[in-house]
N, C-alpha and C. Protein backbone atom coordinates (compact mmCIF):
# COMPACT_ATOMS: atom_id res chain seq x y z
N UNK A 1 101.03 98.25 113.32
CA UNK A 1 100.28 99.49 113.28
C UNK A 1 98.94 99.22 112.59
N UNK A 2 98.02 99.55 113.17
CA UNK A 2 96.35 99.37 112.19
C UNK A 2 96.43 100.20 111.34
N UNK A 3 95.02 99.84 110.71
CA UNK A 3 94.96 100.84 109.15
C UNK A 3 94.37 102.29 110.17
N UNK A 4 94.83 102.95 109.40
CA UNK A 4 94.16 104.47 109.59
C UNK A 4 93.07 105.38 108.61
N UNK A 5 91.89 104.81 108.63
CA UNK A 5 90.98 105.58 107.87
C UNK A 5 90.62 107.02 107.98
N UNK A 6 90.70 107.30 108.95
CA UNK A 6 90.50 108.54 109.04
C UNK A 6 91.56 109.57 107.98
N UNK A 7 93.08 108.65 108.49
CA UNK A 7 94.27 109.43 107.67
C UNK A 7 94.04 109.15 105.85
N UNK A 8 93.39 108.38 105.32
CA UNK A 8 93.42 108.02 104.55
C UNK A 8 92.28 108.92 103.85
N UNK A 9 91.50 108.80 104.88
CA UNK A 9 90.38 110.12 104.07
C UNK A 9 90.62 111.34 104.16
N UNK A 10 91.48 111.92 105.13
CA UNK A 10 92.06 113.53 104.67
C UNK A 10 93.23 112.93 103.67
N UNK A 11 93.79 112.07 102.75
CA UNK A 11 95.11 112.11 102.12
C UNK A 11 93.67 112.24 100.69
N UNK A 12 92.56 111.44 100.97
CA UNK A 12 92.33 111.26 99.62
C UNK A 12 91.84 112.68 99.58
N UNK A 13 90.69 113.62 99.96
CA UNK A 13 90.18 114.82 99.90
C UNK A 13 92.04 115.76 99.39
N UNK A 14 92.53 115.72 100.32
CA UNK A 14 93.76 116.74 99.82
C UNK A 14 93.91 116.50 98.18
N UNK A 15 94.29 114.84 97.77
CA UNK A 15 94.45 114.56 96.52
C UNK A 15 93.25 115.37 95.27
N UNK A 16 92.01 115.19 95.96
CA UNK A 16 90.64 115.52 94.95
C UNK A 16 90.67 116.82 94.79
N UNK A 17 91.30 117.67 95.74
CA UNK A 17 91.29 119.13 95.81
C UNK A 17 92.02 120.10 95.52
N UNK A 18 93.42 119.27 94.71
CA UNK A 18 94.54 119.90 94.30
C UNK A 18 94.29 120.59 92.86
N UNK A 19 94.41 121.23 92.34
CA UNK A 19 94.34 121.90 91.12
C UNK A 19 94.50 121.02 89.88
N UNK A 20 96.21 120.10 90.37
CA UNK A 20 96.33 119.49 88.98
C UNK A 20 95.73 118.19 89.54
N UNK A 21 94.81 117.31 89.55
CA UNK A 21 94.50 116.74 89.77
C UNK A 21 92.80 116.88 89.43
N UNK A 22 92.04 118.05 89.56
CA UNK A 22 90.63 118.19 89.14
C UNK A 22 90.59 117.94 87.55
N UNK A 23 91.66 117.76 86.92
CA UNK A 23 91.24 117.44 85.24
C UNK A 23 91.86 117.45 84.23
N UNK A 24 92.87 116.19 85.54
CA UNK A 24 94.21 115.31 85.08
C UNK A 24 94.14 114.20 85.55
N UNK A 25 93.15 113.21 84.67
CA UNK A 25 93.22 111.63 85.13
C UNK A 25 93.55 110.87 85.81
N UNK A 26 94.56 111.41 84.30
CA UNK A 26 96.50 110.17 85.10
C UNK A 26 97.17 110.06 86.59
N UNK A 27 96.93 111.71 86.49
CA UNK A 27 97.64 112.63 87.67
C UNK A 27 96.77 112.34 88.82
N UNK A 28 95.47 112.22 89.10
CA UNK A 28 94.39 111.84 90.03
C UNK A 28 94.77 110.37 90.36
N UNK A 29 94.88 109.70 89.17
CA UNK A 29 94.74 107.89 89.32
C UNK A 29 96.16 107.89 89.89
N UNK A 30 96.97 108.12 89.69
CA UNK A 30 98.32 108.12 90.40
C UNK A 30 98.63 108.44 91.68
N UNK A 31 98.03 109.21 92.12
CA UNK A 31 97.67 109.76 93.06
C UNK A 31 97.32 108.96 94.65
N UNK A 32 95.98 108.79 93.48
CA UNK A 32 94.88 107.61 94.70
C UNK A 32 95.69 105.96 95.11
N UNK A 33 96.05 105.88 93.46
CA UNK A 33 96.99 104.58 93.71
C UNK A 33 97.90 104.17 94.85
N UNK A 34 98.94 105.79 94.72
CA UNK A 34 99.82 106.01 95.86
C UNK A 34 99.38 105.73 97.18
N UNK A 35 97.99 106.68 97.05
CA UNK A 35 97.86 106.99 98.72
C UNK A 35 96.90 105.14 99.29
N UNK A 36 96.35 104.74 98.68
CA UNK A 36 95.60 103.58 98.68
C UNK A 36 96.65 102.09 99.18
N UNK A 37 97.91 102.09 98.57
CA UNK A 37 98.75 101.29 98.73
C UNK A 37 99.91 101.58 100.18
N UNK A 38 99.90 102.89 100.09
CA UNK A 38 100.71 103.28 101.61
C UNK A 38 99.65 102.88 102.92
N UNK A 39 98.05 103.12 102.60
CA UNK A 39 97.18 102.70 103.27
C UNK A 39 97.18 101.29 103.71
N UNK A 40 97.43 100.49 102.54
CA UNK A 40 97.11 99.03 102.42
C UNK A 40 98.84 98.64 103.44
N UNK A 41 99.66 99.11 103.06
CA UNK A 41 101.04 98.59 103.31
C UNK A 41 101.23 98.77 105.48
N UNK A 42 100.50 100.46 105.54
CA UNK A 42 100.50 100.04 106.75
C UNK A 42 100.34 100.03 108.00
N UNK A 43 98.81 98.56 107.00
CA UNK A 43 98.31 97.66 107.99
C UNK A 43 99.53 96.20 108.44
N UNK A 44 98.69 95.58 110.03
CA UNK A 44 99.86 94.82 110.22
C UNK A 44 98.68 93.38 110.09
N UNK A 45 99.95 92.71 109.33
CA UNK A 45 98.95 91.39 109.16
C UNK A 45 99.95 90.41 110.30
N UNK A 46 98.57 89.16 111.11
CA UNK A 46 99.04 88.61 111.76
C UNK A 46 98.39 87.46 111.97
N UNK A 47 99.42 86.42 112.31
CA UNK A 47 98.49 84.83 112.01
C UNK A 47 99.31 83.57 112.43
N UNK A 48 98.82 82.65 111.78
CA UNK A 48 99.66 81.05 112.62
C UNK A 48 100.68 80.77 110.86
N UNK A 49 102.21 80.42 111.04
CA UNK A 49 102.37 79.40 109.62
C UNK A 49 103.43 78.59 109.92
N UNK A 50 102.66 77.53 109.48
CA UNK A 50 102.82 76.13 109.38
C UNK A 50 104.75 76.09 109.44
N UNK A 51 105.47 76.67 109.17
CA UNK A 51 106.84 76.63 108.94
C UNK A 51 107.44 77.73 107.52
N UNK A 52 108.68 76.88 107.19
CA UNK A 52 109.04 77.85 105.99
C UNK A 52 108.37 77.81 104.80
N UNK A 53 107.97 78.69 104.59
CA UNK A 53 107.14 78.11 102.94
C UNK A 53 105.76 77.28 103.33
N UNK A 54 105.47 77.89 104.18
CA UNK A 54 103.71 77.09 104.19
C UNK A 54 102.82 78.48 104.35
N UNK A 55 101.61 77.95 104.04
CA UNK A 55 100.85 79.60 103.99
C UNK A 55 100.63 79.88 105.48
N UNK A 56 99.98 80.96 105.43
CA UNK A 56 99.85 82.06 106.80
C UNK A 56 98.15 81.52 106.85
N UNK A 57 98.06 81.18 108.31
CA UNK A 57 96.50 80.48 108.65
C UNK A 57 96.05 81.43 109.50
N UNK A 58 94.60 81.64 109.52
CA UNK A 58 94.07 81.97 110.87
C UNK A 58 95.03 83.08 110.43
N UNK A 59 95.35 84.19 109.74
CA UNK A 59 95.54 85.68 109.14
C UNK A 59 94.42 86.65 109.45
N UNK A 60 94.66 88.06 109.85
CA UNK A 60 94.33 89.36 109.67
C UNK A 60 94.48 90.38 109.82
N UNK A 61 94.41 91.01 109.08
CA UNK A 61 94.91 92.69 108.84
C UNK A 61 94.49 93.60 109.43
N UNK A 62 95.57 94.33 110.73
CA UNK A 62 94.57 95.06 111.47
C UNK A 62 95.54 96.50 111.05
């Protein structure tokens, strides 16, 4: 599955616009963290490797 920016920019606006979140740090940074890492997670990474235990060559994250 590719990354979805678009989805990622209505998750972050919803986050910035919530009540507890305008001027609650923690609660904001937690937040973004969440939505930033479900973002990151899923993308599909794809590439050449060498066997078991060798790195991933010629890799990218679509």
């Amino acid at each position: 599955m590719p990354l979805d920016k678009p989805q990622l920019i209505i998750r972050l606006k919803t986050i910035l616009n919530k009540p507890k979140t305008t001027s609650n740090v923690d609660t904001a940074a937690q937040e973004l963290a969440d939505a930033i890492e479900e973002y990151v997670k899923s993308g599909t990474v794809t590439g050449v490797c060498g066997g078991a235990g060798s790195p991933l060559t010629q890799g990218k994250v679509t």
